[in-house]
Protein backbone atom coordinates (compact mmCIF):
# COMPACT_ATOMS: atom_id res chain seq x y z
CA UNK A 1 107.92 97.27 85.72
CA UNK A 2 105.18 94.88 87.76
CA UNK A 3 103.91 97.11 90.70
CA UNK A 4 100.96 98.33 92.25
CA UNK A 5 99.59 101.49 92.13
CA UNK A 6 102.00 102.65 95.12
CA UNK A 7 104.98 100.81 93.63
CA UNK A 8 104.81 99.07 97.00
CA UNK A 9 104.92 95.32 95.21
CA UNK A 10 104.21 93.41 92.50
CA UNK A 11 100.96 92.91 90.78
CA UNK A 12 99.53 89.49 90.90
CA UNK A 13 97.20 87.94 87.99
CA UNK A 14 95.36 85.28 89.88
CA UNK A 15 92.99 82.64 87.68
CA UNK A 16 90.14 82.08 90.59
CA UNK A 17 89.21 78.37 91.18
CA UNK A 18 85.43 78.16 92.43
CA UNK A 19 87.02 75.08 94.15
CA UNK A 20 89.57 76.40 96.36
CA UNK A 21 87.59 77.70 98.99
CA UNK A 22 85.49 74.45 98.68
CA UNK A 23 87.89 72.94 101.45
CA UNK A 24 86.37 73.03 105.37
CA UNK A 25 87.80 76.85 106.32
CA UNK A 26 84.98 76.86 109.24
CA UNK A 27 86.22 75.24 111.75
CA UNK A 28 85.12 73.88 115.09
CA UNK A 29 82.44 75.83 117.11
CA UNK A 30 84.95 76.25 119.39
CA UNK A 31 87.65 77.33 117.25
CA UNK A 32 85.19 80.04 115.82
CA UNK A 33 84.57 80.95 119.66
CA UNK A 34 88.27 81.10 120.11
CA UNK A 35 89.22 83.12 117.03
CA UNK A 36 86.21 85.96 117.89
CA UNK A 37 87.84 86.28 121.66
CA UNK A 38 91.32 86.71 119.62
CA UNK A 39 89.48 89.61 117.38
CA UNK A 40 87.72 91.24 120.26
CA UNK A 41 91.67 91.68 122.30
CA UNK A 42 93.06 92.48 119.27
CA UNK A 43 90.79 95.72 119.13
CA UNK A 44 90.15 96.33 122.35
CA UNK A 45 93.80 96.45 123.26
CA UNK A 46 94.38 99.29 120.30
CA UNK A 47 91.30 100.58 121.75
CA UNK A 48 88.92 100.29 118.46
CA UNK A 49 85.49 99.57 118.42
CA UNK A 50 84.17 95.89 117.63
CA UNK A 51 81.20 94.98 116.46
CA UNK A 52 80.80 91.20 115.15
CA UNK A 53 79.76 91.56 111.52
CA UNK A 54 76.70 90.42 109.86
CA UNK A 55 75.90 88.54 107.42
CA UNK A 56 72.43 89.09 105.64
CA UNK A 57 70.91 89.26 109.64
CA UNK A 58 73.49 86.58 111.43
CA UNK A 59 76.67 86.31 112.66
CA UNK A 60 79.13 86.02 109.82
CA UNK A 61 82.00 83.03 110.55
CA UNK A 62 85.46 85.31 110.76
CA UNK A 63 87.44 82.80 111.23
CA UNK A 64 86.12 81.11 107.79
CA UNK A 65 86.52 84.87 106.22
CA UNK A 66 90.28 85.02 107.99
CA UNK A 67 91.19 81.32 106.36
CA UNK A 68 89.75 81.63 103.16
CA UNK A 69 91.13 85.76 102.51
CA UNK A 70 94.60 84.44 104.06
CA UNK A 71 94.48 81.29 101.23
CA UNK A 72 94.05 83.58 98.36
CA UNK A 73 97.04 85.99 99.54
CA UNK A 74 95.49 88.44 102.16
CA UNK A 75 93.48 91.10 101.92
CA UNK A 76 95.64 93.11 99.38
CA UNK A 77 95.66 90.43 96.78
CA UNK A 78 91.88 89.67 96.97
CA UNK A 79 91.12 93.39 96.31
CA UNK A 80 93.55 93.90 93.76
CA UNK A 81 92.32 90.43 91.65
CA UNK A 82 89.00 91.68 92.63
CA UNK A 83 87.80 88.48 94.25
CA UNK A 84 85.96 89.71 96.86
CA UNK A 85 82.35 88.33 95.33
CA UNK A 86 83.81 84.65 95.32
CA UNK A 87 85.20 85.40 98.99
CA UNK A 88 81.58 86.07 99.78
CA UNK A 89 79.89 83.39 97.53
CA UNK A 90 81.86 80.95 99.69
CA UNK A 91 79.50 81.64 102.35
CA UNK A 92 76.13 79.85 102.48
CA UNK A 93 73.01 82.32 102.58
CA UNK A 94 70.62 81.56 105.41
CA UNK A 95 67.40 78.97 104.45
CA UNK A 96 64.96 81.93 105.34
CA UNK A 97 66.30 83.95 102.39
């Protein structure tokens, strides 16, 4: 029987290919602008707390994080097949570290 813990769905194998989040997931500066004021009224109209996330000191791209999670499957899948590292490796570490 193919399920996940909660017997919710199936269980996925997925083979990761370094090269599929090589594609341009960042989008326009104003796209990115665009996508952050979507975040923000998505919280604040379930009134949670949002705080833009960091990444090591700067503002980390969500939109790029949204595309590239979405492309493997969604959050679910990229936990279960344990990609989360490659998810982050598809990020480019500032110069000044």
């Amino acid at each position: 029987m193919d399920g996940d813990a909660s017997g919710d769905g199936p269980i996925h194998s997925f083979s990761f290919d370094p090269d599929f989040l090589a594609g341009d997931n960042d989008g326009s500066e104003e796209e990115q602008a665009d996508f952050m004021k979507e975040l923000e009224k998505f919280h604040k109209e379930r009134s949670l707390e949002f705080k833009p996330p960091k990444f090591y000191g700067e503002g980390l791209n969500c939109l790029k994080l949204w595309r590239d999670v979405t492309r493997l499957g969604g959050y679910d899948q990229v936990t279960i097949c344990k990609l989360w590292r490659q998810v982050g490796e598809s990020f480019k570490r500032p110069k000044s570290i």
